[in-house]
N, C-alpha and C. Protein backbone atom coordinates (compact mmCIF):
# COMPACT_ATOMS: atom_id res chain seq x y z
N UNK A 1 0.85 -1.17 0.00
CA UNK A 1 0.00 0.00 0.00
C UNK A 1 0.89 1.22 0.00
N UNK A 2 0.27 2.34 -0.46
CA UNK A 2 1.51 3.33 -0.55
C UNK A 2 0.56 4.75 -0.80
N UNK A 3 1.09 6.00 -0.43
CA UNK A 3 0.10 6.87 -0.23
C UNK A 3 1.07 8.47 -0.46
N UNK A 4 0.75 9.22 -0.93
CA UNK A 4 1.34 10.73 -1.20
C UNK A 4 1.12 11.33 0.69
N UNK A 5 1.96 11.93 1.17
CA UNK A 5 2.05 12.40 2.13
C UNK A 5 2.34 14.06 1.94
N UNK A 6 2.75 14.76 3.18
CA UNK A 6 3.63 15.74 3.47
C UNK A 6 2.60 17.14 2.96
N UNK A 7 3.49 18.14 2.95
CA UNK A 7 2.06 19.29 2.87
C UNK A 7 2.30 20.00 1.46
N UNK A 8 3.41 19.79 0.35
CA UNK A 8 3.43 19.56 -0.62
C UNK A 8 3.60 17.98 -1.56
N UNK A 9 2.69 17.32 -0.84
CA UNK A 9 2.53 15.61 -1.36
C UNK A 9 4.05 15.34 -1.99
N UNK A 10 5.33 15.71 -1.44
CA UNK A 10 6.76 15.44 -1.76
C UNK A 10 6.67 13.58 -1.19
N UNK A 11 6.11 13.36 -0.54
CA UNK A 11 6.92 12.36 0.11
C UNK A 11 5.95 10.88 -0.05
N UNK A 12 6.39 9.61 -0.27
CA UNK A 12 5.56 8.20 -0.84
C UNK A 12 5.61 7.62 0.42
N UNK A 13 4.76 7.16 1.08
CA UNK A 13 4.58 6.50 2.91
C UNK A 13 4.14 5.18 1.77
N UNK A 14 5.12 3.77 1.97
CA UNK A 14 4.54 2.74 1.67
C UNK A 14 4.74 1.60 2.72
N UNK A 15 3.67 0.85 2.96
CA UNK A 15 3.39 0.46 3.95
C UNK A 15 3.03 -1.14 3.85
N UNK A 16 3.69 -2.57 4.53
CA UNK A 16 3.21 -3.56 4.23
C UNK A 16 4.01 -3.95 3.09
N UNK A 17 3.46 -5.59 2.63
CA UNK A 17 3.47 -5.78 1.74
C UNK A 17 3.62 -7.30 1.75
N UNK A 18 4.27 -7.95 0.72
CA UNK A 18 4.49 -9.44 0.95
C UNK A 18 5.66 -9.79 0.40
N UNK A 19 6.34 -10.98 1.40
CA UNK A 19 7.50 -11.69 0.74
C UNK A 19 6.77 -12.50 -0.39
N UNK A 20 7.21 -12.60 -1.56
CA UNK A 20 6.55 -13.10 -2.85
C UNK A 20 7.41 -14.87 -2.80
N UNK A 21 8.12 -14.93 -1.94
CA UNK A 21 8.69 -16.40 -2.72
C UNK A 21 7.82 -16.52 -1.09
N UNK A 22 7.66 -16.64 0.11
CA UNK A 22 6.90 -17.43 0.84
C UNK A 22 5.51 -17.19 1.19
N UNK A 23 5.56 -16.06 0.23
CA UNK A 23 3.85 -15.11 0.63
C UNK A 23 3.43 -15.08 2.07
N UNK A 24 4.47 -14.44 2.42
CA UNK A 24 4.15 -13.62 3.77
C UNK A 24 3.96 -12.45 3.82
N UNK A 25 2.72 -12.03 4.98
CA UNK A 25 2.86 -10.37 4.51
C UNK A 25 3.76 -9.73 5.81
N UNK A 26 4.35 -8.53 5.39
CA UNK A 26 5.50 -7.92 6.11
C UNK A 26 4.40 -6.20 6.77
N UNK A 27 5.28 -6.12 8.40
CA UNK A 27 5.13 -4.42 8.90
C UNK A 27 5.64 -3.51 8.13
N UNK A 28 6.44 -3.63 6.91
CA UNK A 28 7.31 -2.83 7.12
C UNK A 28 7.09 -1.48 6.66
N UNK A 29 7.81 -0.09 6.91
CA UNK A 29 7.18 0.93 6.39
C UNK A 29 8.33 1.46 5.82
N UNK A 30 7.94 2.37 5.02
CA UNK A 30 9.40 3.17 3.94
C UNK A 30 8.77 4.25 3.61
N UNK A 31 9.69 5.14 3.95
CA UNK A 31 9.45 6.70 3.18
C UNK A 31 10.52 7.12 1.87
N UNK A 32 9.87 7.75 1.30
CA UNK A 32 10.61 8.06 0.00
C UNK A 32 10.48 9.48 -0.10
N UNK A 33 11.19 10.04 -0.09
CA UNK A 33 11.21 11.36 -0.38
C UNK A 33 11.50 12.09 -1.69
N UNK A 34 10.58 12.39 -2.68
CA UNK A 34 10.40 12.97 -3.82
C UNK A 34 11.47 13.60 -4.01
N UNK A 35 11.74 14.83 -3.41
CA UNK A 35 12.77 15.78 -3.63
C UNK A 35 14.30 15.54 -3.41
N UNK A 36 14.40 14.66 -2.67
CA UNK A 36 15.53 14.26 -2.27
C UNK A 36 15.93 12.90 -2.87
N UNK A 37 15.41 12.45 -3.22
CA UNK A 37 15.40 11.18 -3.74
C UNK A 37 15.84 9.79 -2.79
N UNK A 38 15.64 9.99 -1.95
CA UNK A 38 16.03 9.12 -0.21
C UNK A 38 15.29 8.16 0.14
N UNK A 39 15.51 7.04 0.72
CA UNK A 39 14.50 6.41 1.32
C UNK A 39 15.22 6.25 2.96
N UNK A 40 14.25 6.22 3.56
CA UNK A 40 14.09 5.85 5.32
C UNK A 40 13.09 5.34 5.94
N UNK A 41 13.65 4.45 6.86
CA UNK A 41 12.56 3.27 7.50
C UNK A 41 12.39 3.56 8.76
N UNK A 42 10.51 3.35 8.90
CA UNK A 42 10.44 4.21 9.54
C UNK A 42 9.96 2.93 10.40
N UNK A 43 9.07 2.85 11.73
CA UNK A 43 8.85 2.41 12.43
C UNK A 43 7.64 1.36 12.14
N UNK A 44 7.62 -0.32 12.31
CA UNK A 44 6.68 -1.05 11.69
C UNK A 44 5.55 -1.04 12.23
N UNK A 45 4.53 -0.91 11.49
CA UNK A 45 2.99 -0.86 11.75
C UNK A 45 3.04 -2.22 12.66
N UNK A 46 1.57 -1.89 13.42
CA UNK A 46 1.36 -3.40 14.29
C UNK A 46 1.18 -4.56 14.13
N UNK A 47 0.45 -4.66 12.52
CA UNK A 47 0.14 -5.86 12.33
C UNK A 47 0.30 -6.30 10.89
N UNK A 48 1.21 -7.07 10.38
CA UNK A 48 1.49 -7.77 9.30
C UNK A 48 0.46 -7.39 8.36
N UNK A 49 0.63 -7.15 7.17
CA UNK A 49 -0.19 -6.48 6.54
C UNK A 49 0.04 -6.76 5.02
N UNK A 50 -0.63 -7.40 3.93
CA UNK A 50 -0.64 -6.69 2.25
C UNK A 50 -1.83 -6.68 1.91
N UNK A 51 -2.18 -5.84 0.64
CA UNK A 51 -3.48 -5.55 0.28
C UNK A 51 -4.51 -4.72 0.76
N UNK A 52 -3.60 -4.45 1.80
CA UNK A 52 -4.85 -3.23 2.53
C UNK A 52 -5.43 -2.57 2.47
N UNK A 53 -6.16 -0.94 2.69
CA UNK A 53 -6.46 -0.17 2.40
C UNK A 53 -5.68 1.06 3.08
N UNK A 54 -5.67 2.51 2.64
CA UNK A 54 -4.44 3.30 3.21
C UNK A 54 -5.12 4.78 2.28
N UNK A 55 -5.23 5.26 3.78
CA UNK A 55 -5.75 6.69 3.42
C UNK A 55 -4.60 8.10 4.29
N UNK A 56 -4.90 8.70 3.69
CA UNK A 56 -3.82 10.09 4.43
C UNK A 56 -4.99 11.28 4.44
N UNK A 57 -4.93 11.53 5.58
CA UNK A 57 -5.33 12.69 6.80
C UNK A 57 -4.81 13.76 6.78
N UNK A 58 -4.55 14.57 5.64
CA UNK A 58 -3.82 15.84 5.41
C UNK A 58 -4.07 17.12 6.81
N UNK A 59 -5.05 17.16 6.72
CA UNK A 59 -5.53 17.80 8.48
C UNK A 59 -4.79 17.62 9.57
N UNK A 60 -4.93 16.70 9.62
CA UNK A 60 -4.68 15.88 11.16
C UNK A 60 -3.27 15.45 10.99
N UNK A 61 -2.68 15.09 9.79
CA UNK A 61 -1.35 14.34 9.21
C UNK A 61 -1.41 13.18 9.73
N UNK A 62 -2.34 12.58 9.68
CA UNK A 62 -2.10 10.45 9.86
C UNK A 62 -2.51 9.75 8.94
N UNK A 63 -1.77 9.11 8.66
CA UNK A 63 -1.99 8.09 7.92
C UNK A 63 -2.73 6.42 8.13
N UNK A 64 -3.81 6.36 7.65
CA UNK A 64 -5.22 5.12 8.12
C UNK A 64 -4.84 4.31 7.37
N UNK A 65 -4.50 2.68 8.24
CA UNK A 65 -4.37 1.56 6.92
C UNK A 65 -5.66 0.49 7.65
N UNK A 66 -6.00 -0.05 7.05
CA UNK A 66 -6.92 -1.08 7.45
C UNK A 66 -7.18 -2.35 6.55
N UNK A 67 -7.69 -3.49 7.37
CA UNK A 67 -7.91 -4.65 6.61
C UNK A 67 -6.67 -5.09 5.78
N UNK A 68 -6.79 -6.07 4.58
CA UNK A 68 -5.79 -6.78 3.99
C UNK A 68 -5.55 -7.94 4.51
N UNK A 69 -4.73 -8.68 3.48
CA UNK A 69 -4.62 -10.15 4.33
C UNK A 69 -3.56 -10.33 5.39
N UNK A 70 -3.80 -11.15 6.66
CA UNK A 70 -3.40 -11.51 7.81
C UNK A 70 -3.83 -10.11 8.68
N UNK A 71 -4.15 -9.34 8.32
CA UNK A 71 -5.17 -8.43 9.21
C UNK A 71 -6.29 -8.22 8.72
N UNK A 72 -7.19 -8.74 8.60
CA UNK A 72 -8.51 -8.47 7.75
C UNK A 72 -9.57 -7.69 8.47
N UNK A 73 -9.27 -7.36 9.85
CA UNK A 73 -10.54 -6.60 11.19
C UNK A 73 -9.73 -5.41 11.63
N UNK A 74 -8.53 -5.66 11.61
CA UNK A 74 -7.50 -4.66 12.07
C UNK A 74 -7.40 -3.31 11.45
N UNK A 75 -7.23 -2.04 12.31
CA UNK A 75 -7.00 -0.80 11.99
C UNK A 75 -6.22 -0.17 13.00
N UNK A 76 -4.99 0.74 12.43
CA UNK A 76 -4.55 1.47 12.61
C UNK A 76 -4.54 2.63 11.97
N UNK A 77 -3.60 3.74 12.73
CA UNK A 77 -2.93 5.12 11.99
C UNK A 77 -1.42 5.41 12.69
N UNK A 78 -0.73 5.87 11.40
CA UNK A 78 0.30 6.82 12.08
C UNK A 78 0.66 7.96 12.12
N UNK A 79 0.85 8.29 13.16
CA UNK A 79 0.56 9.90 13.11
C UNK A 79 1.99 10.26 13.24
N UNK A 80 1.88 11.30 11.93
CA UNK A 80 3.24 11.50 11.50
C UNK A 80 4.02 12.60 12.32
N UNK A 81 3.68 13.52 12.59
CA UNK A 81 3.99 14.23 13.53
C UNK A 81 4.77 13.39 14.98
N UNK A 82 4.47 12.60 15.79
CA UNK A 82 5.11 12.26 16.56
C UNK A 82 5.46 10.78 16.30
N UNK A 83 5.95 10.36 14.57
CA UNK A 83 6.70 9.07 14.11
C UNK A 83 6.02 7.76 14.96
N UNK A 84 4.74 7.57 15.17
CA UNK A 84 4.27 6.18 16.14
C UNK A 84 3.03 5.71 14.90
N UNK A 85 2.63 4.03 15.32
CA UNK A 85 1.72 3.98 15.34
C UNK A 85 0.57 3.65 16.24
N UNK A 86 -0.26 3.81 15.99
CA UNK A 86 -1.55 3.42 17.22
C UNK A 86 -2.59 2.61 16.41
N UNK A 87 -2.91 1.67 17.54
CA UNK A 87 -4.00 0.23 16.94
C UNK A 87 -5.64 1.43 17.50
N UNK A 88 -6.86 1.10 16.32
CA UNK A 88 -7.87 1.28 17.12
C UNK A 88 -8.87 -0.21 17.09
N UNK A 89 -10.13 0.03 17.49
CA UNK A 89 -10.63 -1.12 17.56
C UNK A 89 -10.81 -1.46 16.13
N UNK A 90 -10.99 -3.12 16.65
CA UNK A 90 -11.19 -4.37 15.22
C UNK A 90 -12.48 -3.60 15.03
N UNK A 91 -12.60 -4.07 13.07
CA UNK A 91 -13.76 -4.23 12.69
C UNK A 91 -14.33 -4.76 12.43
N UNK A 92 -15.74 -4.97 12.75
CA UNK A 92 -17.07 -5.77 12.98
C UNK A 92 -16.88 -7.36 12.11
N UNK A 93 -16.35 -6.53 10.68
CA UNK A 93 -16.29 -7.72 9.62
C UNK A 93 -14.81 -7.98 8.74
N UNK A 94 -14.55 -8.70 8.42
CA UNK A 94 -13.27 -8.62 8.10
C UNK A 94 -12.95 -8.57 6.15
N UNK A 95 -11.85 -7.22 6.13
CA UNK A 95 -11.77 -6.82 4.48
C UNK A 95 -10.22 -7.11 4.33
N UNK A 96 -10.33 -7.98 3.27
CA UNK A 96 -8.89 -8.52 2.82
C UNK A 96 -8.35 -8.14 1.72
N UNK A 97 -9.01 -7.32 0.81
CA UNK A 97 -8.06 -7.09 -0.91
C UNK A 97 -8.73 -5.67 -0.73
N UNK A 98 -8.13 -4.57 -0.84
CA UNK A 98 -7.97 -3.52 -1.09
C UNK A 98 -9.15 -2.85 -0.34
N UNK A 99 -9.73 -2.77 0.38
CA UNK A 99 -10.56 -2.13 0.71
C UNK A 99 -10.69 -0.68 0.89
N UNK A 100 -11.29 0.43 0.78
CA UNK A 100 -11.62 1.88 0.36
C UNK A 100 -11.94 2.15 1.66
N UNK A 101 -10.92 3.36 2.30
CA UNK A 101 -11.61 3.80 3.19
C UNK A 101 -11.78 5.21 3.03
């Protein structure tokens, strides 16, 4: 999953994903920085994650991933401002391939 960030959308927040030779899905997170052309790793989401869904909070600056496979109820955000993430409650039903939030 992967999402335009920052307050001139400079920067790619990609998030998750899967090892392809054992199809596992991975925390992992990576920033890419447009202008600079850089990448840095940033701190892993809570719960194993590909296919998810992944929205950005330009307001607030957090970034919402939810559902996907091996988390299919699960939601978080990270709020970029103080580099964490935070779990909120499961959802009711569980969304595994791309879900729209």
């Amino acid at each position: 999953m992967c999402t335009l960030i920052g307050s001139k959308l400079d920067k790619l927040l990609i998030v998750g994903g899967q090892f392809l030779d054992i199809m596992c899905a991975v925390a992992t997170v990576k920033l890419f920085d447009l202008e600079l052309k850089s990448w840095t790793d940033l701190e892993e989401c809570k719960n194993q994650r590909s296919y998810g869904g992944i929205y950005y909070d330009e307001i607030a600056e957090n970034v919402f991933i939810a559902g996907g496979t091996d988390a299919e109820q699960k939601v978080e955000y990270y709020d970029i401002n103080q580099g964490k993430w935070f779990e909120l409650n499961d959802l009711c039903l569980e969304y595994d391939y791309y879900p729209a939030i």
